[in-house]
C-alpha atoms as a PDB file:
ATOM      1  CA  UNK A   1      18.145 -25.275 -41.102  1.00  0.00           C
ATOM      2  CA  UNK A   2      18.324 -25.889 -37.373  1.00  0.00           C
ATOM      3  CA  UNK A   3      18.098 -22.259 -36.714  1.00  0.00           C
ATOM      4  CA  UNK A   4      14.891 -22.119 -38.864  1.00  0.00           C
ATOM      5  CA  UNK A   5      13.376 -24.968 -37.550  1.00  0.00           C
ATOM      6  CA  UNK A   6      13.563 -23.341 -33.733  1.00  0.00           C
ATOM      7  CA  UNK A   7      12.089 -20.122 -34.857  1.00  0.00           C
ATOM      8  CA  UNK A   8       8.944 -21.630 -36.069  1.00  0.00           C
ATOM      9  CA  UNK A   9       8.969 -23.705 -32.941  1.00  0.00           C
ATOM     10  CA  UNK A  10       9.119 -20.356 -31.336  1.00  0.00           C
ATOM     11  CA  UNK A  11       6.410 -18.935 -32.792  1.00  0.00           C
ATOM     12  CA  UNK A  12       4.089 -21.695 -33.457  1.00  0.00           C
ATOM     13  CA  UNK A  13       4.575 -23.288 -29.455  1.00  0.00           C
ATOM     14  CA  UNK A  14       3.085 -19.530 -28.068  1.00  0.00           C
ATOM     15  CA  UNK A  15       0.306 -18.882 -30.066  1.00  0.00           C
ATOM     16  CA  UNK A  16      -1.052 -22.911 -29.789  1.00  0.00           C
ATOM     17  CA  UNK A  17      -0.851 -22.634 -26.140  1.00  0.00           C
ATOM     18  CA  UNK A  18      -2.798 -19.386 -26.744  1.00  0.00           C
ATOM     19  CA  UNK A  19      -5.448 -21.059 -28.225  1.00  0.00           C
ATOM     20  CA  UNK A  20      -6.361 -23.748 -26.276  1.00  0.00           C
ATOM     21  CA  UNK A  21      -5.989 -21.499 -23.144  1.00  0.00           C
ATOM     22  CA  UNK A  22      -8.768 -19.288 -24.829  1.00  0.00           C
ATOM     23  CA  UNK A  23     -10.949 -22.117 -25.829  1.00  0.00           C
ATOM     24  CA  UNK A  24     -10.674 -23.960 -22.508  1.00  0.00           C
ATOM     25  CA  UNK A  25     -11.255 -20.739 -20.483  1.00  0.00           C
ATOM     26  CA  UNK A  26     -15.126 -19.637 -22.709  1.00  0.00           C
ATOM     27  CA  UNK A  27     -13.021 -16.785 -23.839  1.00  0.00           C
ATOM     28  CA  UNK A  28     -13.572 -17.822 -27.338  1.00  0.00           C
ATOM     29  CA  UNK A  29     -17.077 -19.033 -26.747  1.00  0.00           C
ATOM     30  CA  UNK A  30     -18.067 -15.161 -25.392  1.00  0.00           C
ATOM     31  CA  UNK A  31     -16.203 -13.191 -28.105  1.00  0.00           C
ATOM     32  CA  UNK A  32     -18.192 -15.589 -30.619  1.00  0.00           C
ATOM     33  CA  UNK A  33     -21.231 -15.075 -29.002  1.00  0.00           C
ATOM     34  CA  UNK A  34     -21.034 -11.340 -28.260  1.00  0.00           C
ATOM     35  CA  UNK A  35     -20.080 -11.255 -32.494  1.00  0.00           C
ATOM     36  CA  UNK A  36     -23.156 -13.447 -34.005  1.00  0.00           C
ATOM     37  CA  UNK A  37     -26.220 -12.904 -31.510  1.00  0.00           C
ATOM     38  CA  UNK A  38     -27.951  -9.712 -32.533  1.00  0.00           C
ATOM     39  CA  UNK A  39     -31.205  -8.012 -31.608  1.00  0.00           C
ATOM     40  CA  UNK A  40     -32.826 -10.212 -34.333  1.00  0.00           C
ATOM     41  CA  UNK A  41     -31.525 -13.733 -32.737  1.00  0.00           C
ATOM     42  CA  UNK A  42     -33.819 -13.214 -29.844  1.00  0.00           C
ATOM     43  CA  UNK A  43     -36.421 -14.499 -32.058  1.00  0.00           C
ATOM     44  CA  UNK A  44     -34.642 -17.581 -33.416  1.00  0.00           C
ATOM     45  CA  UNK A  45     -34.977 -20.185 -30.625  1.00  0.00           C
ATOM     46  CA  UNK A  46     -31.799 -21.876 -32.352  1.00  0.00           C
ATOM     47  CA  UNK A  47     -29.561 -18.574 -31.575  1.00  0.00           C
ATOM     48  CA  UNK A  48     -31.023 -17.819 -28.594  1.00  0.00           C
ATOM     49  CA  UNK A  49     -30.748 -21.657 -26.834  1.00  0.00           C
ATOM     50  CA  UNK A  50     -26.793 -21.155 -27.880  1.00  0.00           C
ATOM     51  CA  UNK A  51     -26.715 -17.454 -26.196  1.00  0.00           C
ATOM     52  CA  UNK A  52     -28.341 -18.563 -23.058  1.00  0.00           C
ATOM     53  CA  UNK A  53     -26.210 -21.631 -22.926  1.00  0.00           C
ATOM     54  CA  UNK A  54     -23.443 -19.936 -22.724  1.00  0.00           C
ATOM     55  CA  UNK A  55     -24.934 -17.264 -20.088  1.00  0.00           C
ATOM     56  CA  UNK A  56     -25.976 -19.777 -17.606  1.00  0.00           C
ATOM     57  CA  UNK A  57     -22.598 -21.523 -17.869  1.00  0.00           C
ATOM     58  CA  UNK A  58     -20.255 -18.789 -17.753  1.00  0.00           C
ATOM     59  CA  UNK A  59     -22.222 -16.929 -15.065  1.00  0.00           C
ATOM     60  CA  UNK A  60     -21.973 -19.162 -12.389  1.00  0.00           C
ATOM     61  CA  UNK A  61     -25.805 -20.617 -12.891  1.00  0.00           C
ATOM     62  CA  UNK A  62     -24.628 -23.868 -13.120  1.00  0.00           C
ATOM     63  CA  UNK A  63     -20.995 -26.203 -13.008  1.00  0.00           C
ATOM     64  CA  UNK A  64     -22.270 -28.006 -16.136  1.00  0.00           C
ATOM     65  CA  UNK A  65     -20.464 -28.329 -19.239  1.00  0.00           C
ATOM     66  CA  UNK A  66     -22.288 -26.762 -21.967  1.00  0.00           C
ATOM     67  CA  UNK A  67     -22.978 -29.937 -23.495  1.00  0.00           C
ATOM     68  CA  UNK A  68     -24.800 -31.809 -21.004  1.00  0.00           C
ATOM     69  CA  UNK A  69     -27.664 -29.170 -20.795  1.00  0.00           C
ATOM     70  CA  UNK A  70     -30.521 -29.273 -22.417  1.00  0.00           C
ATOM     71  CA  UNK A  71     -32.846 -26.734 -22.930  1.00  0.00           C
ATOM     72  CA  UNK A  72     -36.712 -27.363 -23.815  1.00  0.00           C
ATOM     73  CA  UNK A  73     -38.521 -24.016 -25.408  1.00  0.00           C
ATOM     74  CA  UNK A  74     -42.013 -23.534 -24.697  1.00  0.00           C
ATOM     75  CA  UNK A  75     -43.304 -23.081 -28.133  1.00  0.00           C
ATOM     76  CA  UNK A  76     -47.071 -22.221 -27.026  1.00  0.00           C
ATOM     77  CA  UNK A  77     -45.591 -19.313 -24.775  1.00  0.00           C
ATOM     78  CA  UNK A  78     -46.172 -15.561 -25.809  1.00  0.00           C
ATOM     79  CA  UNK A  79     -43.062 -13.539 -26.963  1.00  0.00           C
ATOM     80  CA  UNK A  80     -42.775 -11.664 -24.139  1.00  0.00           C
ATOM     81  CA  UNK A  81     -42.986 -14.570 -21.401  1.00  0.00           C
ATOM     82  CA  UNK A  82     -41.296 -17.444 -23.047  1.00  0.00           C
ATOM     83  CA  UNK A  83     -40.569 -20.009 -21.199  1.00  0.00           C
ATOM     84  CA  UNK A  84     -37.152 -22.394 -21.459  1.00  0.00           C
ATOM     85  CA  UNK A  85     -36.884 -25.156 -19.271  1.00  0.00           C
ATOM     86  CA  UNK A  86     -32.932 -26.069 -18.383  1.00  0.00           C
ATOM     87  CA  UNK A  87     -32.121 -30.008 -17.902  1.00  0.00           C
ATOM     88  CA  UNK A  88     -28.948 -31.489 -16.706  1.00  0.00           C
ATOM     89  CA  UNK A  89     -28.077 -34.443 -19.538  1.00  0.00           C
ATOM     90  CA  UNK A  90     -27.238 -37.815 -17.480  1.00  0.00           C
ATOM     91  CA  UNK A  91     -26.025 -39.580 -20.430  1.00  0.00           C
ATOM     92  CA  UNK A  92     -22.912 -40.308 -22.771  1.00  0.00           C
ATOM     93  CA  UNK A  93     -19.974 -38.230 -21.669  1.00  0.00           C
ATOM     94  CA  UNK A  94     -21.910 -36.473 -19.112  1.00  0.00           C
ATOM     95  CA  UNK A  95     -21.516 -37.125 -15.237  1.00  0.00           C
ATOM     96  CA  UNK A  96     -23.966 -39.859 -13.985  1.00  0.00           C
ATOM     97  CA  UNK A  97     -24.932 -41.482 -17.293  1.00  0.00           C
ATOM     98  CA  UNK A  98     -27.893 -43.152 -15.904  1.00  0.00           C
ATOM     99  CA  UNK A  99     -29.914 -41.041 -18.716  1.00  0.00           C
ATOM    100  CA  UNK A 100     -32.514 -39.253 -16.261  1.00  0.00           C
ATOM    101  CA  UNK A 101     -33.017 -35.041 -17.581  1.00  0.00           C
ATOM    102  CA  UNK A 102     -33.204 -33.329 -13.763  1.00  0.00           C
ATOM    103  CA  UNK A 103     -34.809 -30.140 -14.118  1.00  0.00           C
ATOM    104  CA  UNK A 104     -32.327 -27.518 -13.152  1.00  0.00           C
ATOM    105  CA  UNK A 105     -34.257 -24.198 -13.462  1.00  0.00           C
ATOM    106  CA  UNK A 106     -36.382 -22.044 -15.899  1.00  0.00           C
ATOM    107  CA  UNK A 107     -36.096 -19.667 -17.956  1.00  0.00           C
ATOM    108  CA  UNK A 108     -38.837 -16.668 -18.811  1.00  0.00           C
ATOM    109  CA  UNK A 109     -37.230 -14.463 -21.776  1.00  0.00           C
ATOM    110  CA  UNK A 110     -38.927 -11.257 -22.701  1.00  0.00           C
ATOM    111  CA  UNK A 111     -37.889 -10.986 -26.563  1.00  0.00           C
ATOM    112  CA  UNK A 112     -38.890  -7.970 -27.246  1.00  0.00           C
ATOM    113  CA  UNK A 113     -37.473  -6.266 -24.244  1.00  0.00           C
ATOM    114  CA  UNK A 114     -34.254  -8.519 -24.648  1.00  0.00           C
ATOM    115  CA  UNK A 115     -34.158  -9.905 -20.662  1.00  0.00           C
ATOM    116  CA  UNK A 116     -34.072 -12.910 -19.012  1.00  0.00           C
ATOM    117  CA  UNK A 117     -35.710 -14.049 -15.608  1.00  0.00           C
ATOM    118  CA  UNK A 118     -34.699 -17.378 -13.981  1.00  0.00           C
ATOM    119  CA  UNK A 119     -36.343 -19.307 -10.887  1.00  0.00           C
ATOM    120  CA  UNK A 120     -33.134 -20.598 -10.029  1.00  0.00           C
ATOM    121  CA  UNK A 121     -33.010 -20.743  -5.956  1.00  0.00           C
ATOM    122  CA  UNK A 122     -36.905 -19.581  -6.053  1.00  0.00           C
ATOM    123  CA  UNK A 123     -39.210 -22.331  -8.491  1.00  0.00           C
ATOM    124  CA  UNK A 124     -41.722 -20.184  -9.931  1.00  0.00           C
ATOM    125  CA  UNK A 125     -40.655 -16.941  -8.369  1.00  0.00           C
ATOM    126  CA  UNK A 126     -38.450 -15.391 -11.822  1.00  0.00           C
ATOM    127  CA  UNK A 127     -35.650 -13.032 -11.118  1.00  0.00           C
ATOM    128  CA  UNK A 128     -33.657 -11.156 -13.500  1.00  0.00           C
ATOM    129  CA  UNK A 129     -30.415 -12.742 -14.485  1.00  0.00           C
ATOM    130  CA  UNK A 130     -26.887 -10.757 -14.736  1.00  0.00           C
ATOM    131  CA  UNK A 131     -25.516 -10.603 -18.266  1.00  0.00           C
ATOM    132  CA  UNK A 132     -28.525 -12.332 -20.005  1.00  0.00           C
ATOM    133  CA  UNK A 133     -28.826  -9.734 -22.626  1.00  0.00           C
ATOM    134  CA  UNK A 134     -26.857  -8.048 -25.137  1.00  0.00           C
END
């Protein structure tokens, strides 16, 4: 019984540790996202806010945690110029709850060429971003 019981413990102690190291690390978050966004989620803001989310945070765009960014879609904007406006949340778990939204950058996505420009560094001069389409 011993013998069984430290086998499991072999096995299940590994591949735990696994996990969280791939969850904490936006492995898991990038093999997710590289599985569900498609060509057609460039025209579902919902899909597309969760794509860019992770972008920006896993490309060095910002030391934000996912969760305290917000992102504000221009819905009057034409589908090749859409405009995405990316807050920093001050509020609940995030640092500095004093619940202000500081404007961190914008986005201009070009849906039907699948690319995204930022004025990050440059405010209303849009660059295109590394690894925002795919």
């Amino acid at each position: 019984m011993r013998q069984h019981i430290i086998r499991r413990l072999i096995m299940v102690v590994p591949l735990s540790l696994g996990a969280i190291f791939l969850a904490r690390s936006g492995i898991l978050d990038r093999m997710v996202d590289s599985y569900t966004f498609q060509p057609t989620s460039w025209f579902d803001d919902s899909a597309l806010v969760r794509h860019l989310r992770n972008v920006v945070t896993h490309n060095g765009m910002t030391g934000d945690r996912p969760d305290c960014l917000l992102f504000i879609v221009d819905g009057n904007s034409p589908p090749d110029g859409t405009k995405i406006d990316v807050m920093e949340k001050h509020s609940g778990s995030c640092p500095n709850p004093d619940k202000s939204l500081p404007k961190l950058f914008t986005l201009k996505v070009d849906r039907v060429d699948r690319q995204v420009f930022s004025d990050q560094g440059s405010p209303g001069t849009f660059h295109l971003i590394p690894n925002g389409a795919n």
